[in-house]
PDB file of N, CA and C in Angstrom:
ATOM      1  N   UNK A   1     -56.631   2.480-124.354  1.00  0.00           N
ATOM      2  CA  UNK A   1     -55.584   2.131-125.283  1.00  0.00           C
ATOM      3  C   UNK A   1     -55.282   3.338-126.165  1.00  0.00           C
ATOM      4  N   UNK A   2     -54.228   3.479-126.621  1.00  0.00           N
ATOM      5  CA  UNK A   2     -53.708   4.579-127.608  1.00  0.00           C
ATOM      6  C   UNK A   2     -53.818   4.376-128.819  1.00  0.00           C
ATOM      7  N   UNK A   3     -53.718   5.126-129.608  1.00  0.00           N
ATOM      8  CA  UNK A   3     -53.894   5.261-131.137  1.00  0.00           C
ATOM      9  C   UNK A   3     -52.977   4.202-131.673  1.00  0.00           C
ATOM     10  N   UNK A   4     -51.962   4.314-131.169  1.00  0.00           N
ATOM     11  CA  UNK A   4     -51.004   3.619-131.820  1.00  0.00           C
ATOM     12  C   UNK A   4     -50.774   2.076-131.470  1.00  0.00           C
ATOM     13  N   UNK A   5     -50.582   1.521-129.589  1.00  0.00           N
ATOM     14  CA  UNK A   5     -51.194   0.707-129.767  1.00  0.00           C
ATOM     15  C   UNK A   5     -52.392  -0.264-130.117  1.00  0.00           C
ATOM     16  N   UNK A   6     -53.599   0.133-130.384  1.00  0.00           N
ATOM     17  CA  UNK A   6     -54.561  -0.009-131.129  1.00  0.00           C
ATOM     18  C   UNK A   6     -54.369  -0.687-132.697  1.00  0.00           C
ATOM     19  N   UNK A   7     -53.680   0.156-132.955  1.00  0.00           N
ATOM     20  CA  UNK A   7     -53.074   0.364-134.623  1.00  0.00           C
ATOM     21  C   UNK A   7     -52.258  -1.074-134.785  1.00  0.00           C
ATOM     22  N   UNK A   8     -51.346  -1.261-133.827  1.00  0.00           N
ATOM     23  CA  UNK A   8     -50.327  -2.124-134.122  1.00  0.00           C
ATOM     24  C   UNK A   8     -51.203  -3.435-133.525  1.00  0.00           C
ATOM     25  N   UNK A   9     -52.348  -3.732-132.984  1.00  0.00           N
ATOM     26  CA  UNK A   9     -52.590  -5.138-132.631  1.00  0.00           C
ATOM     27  C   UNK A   9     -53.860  -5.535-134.102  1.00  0.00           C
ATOM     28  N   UNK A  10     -54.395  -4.217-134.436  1.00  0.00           N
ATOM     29  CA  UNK A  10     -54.985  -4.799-135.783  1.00  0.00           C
ATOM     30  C   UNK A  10     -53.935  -5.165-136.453  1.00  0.00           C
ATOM     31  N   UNK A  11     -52.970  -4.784-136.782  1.00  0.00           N
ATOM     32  CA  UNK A  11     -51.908  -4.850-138.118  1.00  0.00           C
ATOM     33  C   UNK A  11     -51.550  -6.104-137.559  1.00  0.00           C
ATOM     34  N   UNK A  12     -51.383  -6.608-136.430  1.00  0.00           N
ATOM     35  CA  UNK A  12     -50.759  -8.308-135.807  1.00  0.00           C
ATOM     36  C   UNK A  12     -51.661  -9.162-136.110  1.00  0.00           C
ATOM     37  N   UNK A  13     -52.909  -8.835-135.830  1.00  0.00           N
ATOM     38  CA  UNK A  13     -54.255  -9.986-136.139  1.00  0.00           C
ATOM     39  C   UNK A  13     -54.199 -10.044-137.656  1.00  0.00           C
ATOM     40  N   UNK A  14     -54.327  -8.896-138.516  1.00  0.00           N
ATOM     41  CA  UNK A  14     -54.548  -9.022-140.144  1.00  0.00           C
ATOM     42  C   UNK A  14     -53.557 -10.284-140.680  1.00  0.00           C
ATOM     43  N   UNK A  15     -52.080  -9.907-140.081  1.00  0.00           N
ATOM     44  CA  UNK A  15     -51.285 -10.457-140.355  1.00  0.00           C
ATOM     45  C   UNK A  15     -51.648 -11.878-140.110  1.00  0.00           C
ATOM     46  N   UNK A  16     -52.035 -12.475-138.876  1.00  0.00           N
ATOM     47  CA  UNK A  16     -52.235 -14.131-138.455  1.00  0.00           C
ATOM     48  C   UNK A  16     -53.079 -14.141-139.353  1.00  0.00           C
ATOM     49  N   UNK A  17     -54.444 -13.331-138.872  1.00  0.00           N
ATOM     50  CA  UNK A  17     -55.679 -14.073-140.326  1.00  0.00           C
ATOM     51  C   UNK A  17     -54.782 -14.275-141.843  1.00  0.00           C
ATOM     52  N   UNK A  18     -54.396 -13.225-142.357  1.00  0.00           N
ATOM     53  CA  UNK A  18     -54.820 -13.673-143.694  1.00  0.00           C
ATOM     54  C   UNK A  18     -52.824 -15.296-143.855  1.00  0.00           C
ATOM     55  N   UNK A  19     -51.953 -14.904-142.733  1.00  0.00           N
ATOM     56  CA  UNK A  19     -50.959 -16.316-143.167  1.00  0.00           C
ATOM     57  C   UNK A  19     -52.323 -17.771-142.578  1.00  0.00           C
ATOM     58  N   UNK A  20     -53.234 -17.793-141.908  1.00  0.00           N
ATOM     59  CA  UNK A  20     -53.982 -19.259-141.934  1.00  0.00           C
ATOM     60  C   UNK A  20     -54.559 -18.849-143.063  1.00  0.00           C
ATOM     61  N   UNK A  21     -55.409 -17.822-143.684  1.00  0.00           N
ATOM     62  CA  UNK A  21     -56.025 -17.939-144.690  1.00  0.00           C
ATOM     63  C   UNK A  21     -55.253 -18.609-145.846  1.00  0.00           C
ATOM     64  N   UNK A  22     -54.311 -18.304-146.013  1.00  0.00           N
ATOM     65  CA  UNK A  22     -53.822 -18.932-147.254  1.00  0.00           C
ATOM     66  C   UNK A  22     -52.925 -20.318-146.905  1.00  0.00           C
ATOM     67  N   UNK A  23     -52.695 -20.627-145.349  1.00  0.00           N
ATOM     68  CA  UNK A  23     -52.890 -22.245-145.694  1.00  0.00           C
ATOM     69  C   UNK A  23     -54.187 -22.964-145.926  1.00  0.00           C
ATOM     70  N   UNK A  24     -55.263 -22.328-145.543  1.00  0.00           N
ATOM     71  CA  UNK A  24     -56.241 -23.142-146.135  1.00  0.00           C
ATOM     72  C   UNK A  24     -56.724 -23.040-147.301  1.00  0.00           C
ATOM     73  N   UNK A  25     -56.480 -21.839-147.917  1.00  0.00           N
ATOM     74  CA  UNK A  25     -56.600 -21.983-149.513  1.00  0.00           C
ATOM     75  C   UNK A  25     -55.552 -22.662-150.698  1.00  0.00           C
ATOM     76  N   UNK A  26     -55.142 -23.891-150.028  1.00  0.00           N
ATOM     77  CA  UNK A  26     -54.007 -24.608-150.876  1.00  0.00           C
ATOM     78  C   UNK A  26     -54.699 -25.235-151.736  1.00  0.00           C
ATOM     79  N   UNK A  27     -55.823 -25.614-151.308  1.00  0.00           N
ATOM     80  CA  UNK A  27     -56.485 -26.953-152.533  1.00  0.00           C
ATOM     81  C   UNK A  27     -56.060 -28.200-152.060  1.00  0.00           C
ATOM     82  N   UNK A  28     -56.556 -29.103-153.209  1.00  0.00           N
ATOM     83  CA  UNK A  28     -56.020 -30.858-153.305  1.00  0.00           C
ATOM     84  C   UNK A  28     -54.557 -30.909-153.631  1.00  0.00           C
ATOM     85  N   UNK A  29     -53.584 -31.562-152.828  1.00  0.00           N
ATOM     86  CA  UNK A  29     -52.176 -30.798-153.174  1.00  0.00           C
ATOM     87  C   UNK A  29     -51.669 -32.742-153.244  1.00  0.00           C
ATOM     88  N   UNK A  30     -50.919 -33.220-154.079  1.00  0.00           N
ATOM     89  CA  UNK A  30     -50.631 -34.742-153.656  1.00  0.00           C
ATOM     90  C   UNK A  30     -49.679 -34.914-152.299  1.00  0.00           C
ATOM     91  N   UNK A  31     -50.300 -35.020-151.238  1.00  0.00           N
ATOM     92  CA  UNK A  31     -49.144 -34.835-150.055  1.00  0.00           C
ATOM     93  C   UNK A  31     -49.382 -36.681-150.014  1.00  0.00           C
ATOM     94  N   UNK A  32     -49.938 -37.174-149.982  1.00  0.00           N
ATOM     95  CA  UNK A  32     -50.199 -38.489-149.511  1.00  0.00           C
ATOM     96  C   UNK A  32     -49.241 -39.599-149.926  1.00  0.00           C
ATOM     97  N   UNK A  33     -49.241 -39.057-151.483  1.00  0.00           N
ATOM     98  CA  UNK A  33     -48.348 -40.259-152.486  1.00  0.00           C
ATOM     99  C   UNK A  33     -46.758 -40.273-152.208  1.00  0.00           C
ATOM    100  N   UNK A  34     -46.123 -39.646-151.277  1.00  0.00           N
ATOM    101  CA  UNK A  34     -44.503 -39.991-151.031  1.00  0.00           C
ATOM    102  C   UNK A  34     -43.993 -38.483-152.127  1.00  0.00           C
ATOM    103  N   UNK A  35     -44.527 -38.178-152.466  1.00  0.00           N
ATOM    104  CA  UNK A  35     -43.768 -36.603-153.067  1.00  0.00           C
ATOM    105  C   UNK A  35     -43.445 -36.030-152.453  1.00  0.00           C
ATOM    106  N   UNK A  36     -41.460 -35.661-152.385  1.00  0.00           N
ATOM    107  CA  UNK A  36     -40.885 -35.075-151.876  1.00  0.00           C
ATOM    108  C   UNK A  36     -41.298 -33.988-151.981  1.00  0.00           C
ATOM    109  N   UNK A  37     -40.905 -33.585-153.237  1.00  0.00           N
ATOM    110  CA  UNK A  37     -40.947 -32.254-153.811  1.00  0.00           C
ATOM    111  C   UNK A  37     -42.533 -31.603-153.522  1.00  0.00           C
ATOM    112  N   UNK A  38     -43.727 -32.053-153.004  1.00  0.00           N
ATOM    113  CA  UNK A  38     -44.925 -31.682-153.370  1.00  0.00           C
ATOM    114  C   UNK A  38     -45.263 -30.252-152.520  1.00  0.00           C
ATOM    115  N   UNK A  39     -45.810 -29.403-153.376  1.00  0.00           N
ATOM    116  CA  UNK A  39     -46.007 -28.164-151.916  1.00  0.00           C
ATOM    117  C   UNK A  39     -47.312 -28.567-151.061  1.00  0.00           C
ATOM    118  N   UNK A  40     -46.907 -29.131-149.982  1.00  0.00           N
ATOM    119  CA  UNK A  40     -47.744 -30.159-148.786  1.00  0.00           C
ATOM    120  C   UNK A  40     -47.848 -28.763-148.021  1.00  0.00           C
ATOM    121  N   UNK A  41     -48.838 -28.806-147.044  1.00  0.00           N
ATOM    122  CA  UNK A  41     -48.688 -28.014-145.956  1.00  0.00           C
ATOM    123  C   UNK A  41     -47.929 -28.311-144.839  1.00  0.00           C
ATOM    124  N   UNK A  42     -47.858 -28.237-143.772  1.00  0.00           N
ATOM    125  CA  UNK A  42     -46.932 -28.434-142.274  1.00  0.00           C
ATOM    126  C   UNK A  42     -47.582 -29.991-142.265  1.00  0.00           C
ATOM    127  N   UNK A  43     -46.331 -30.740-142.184  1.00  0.00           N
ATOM    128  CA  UNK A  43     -45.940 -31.687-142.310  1.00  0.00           C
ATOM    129  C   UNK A  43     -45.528 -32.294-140.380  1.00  0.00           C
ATOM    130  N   UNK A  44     -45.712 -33.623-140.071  1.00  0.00           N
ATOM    131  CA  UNK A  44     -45.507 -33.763-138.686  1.00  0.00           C
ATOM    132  C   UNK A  44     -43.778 -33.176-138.383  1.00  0.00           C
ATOM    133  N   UNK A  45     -43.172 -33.486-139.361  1.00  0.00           N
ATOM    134  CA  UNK A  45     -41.819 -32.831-138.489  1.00  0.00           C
ATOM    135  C   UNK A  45     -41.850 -31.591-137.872  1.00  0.00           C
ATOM    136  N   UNK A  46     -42.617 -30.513-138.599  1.00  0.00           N
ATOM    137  CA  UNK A  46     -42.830 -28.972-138.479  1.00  0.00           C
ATOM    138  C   UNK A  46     -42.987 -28.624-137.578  1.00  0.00           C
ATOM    139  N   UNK A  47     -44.597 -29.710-137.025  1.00  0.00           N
ATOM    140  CA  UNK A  47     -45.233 -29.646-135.924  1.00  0.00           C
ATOM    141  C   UNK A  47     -44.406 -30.034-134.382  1.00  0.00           C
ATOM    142  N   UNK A  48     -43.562 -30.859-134.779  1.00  0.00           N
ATOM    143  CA  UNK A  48     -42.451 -31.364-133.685  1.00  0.00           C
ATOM    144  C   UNK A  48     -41.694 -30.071-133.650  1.00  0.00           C
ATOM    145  N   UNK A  49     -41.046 -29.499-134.320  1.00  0.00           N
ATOM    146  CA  UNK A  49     -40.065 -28.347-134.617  1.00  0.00           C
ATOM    147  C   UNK A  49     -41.057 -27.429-133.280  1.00  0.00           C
ATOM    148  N   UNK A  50     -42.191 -26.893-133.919  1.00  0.00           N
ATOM    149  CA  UNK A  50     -42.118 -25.721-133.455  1.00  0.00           C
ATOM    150  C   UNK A  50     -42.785 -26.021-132.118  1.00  0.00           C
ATOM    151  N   UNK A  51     -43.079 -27.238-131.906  1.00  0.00           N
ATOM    152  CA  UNK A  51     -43.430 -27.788-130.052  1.00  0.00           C
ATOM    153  C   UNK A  51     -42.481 -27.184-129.756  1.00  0.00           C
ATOM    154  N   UNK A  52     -41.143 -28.175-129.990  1.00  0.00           N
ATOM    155  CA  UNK A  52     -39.415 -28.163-129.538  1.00  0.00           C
ATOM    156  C   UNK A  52     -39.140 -26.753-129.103  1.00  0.00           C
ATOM    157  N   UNK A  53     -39.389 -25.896-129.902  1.00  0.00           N
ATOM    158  CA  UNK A  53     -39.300 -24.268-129.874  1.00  0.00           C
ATOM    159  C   UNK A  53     -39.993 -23.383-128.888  1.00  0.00           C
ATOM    160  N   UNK A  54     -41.149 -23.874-129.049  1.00  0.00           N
ATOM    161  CA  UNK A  54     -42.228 -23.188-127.894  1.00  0.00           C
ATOM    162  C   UNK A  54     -42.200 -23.607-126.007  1.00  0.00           C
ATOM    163  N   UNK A  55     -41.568 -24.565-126.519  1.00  0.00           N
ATOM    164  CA  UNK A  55     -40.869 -25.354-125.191  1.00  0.00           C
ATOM    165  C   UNK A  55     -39.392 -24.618-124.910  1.00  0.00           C
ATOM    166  N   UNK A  56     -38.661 -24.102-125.419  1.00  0.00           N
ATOM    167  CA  UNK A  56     -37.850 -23.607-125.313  1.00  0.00           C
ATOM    168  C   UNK A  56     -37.582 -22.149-125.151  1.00  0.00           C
ATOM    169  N   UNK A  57     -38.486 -22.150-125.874  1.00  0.00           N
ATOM    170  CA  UNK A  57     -38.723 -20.323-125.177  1.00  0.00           C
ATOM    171  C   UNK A  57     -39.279 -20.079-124.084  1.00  0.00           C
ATOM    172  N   UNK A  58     -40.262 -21.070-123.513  1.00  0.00           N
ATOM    173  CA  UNK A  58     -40.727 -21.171-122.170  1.00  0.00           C
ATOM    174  C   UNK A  58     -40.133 -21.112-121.365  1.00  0.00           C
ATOM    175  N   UNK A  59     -38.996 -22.336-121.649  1.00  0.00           N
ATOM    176  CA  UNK A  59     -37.877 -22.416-120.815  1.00  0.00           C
ATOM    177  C   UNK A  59     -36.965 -21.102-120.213  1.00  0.00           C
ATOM    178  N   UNK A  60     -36.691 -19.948-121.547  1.00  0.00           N
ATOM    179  CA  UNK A  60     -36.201 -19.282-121.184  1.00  0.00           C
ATOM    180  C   UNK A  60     -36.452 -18.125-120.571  1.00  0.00           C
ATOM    181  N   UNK A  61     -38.007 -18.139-120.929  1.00  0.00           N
ATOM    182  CA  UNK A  61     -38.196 -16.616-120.089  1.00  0.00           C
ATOM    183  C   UNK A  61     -38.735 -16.956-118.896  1.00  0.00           C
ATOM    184  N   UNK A  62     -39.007 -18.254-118.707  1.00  0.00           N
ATOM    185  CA  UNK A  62     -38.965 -18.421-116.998  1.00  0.00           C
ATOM    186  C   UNK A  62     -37.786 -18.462-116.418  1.00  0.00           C
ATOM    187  N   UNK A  63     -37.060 -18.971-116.841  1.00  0.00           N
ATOM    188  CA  UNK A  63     -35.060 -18.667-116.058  1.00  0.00           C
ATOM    189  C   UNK A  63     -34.553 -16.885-116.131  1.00  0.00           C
ATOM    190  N   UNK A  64     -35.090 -16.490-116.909  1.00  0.00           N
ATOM    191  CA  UNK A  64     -34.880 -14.811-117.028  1.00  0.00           C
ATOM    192  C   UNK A  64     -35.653 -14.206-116.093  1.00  0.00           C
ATOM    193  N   UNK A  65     -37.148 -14.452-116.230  1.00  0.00           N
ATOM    194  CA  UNK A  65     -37.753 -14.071-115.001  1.00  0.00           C
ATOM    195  C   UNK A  65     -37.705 -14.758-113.524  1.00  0.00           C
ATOM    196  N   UNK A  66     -37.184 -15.460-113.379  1.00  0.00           N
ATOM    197  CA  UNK A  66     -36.311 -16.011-111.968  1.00  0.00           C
ATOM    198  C   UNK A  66     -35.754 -15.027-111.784  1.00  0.00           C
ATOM    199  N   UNK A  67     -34.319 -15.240-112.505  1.00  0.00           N
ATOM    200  CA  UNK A  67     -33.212 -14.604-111.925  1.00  0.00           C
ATOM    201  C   UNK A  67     -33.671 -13.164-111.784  1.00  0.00           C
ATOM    202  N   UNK A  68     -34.371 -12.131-112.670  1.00  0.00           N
ATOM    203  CA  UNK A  68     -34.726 -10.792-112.205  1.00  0.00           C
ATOM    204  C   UNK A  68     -35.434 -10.823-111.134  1.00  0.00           C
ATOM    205  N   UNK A  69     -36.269 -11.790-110.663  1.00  0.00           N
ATOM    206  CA  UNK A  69     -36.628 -11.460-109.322  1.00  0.00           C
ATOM    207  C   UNK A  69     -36.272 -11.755-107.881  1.00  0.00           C
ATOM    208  N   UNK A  70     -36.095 -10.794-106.548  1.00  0.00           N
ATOM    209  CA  UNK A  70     -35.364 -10.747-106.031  1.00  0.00           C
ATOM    210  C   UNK A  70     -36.025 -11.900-104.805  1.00  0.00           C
ATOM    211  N   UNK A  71     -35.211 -12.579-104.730  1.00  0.00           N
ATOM    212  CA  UNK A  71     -35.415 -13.652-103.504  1.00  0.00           C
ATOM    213  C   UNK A  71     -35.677 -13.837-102.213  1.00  0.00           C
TER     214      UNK A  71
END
């Protein structure tokens, strides 16, 4: 591996660790009681969202990689 890629997959991991680190450092937050407004963490819609998404990008780079390959 090169210097540089090297460089850029620590700087990708730091990045994931420390965005879970600080959803789990939220604390006791009132998500339970019907508060709109409450800063809750990922909420089931979110979790639907970014299925929906990950399913969809699937979708597309298998139809991209189809069509580039030759038959």
């Amino acid at each position: 591996m090169t210097g540089g890629m090297k460089k850029r997959i620590v700087l990708t991991s730091l990045f994931l660790i420390v965005n879970v680190a600080v959803l789990f450092a939220q604390g006791a937050l009132p998500c339970n009681d019907g508060d709109i407004d409450a800063a809750c963490p990922i909420d089931s819609w979110v979790v639907v969202l970014a299925a929906g998404a990950l399913l969809l990008t699937i979708l597309h780079l298998y139809r991209a990689r189809k069509a580039e390959s030759p038959a």
